[in-house]
C-alpha atoms as a PDB file:
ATOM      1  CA  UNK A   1       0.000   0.000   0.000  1.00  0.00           C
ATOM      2  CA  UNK A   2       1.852   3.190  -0.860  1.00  0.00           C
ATOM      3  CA  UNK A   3       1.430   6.037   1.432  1.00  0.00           C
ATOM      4  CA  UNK A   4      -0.019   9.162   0.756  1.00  0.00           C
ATOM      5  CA  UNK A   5       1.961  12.347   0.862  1.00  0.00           C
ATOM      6  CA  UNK A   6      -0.205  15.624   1.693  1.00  0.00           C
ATOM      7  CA  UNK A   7       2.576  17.899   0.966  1.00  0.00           C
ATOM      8  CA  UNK A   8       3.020  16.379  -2.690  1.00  0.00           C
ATOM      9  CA  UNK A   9       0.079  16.142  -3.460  1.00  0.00           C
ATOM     10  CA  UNK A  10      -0.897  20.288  -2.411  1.00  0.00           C
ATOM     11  CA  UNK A  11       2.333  20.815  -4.088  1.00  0.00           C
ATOM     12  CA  UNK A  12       1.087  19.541  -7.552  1.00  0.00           C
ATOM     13  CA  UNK A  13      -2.702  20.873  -7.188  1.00  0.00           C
ATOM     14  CA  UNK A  14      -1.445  24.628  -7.166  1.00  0.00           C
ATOM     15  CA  UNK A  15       2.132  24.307  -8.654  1.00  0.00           C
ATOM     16  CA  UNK A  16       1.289  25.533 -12.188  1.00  0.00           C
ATOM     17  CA  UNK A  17      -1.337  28.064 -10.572  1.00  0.00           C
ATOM     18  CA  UNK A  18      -1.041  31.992 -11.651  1.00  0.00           C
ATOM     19  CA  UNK A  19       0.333  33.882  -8.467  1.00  0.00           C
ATOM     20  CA  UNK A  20      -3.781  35.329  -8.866  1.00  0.00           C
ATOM     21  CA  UNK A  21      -4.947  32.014  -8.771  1.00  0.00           C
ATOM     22  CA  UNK A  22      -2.729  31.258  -5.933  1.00  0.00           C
ATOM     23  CA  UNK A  23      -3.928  34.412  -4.038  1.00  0.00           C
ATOM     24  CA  UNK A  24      -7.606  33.528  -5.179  1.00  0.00           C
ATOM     25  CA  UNK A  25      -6.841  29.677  -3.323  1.00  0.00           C
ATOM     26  CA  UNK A  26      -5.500  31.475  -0.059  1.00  0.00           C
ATOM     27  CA  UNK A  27      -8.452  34.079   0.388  1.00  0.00           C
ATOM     28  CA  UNK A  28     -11.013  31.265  -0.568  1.00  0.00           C
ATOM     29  CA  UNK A  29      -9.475  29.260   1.879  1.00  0.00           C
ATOM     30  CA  UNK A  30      -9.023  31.527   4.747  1.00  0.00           C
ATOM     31  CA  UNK A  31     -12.496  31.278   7.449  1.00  0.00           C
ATOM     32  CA  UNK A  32     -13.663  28.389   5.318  1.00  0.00           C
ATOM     33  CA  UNK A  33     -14.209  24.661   6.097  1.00  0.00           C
ATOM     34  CA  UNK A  34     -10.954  23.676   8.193  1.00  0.00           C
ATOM     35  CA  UNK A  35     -10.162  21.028   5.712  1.00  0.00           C
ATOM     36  CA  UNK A  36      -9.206  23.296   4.062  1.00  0.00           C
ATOM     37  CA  UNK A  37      -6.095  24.332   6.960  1.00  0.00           C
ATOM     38  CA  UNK A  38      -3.999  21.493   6.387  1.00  0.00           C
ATOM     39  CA  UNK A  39      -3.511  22.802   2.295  1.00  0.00           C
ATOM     40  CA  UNK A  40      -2.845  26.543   4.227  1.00  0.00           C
ATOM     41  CA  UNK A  41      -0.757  24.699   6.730  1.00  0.00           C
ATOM     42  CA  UNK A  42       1.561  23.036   3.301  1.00  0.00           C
ATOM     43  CA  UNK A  43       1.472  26.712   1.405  1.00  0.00           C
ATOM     44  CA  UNK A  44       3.239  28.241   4.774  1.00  0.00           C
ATOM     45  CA  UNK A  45       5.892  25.858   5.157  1.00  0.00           C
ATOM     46  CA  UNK A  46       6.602  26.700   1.480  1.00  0.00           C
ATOM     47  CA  UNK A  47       6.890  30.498   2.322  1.00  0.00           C
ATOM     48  CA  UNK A  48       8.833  29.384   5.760  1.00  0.00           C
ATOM     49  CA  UNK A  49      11.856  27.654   4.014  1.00  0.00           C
ATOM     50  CA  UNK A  50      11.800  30.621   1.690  1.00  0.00           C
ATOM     51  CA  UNK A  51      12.020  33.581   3.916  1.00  0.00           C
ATOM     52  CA  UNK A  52      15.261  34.933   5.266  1.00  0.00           C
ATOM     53  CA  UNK A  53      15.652  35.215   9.505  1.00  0.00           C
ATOM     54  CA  UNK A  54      14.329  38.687   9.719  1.00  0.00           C
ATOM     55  CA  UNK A  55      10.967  37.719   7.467  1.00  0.00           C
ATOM     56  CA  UNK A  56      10.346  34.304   9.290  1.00  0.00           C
ATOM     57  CA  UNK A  57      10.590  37.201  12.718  1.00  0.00           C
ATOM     58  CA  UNK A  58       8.536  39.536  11.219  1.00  0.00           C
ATOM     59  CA  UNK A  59       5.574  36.341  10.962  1.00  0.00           C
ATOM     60  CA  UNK A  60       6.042  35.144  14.096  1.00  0.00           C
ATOM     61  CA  UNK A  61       5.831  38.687  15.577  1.00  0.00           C
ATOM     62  CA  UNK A  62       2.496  39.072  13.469  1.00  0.00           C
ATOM     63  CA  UNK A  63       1.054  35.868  14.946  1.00  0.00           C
ATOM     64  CA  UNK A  64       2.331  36.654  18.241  1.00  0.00           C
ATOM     65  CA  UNK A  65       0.593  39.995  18.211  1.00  0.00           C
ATOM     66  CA  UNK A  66      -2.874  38.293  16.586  1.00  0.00           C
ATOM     67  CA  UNK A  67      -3.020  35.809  19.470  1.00  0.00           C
ATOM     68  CA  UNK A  68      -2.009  38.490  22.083  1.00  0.00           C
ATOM     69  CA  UNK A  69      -4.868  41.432  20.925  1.00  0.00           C
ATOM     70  CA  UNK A  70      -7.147  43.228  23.411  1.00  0.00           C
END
C-alpha cells in the first residue's frame, strides 16, 4: 500500500497556478471549512523555508501579536 503524501500532493494541485490564482486559493481558503487548513498549513511551510531570519521574525511577531490582541 503506498502512502499518501499531503505535501506532494498540495504541491502539484497549485504548482502551475497563476500567483492570482494562488492568491484567489488562499483568500477562498481563509475562514472556510478547516479542511481546508492542512492545504494553508503546506502553502506556509513553502513560504517558511523561503524567507530569510528577519521575514520568518517579522511572521512570528504578526502571529504573536494576533493571538495576544485586546
Amino acid at each position: 500500500m503506498s502512502q499518501f503524501n499531503l505535501r506532494e500532493a498540495i504541491t502539484q494541485i497549485v504548482q502551475d497556478k497563476s500567483e492570482s490564482e494562488l492568491g484567489e486559493i488562499i483568500r477562498d481558503s481563509i475562514d472556510s471549512d478547516e479542511k481546508a487548513l492542512p492545504g494553508l498549513g503546506v502553502l506556509f511551510e513553502m513560504i517558511w523555508k523561503d524567507s530569510p531570519a528577519a521575514e520568518q521574525q517579522s511572521l512570528v511577531g504578526k502571529l504573536h501579536g494576533h493571538l495576544h490582541k485586546g
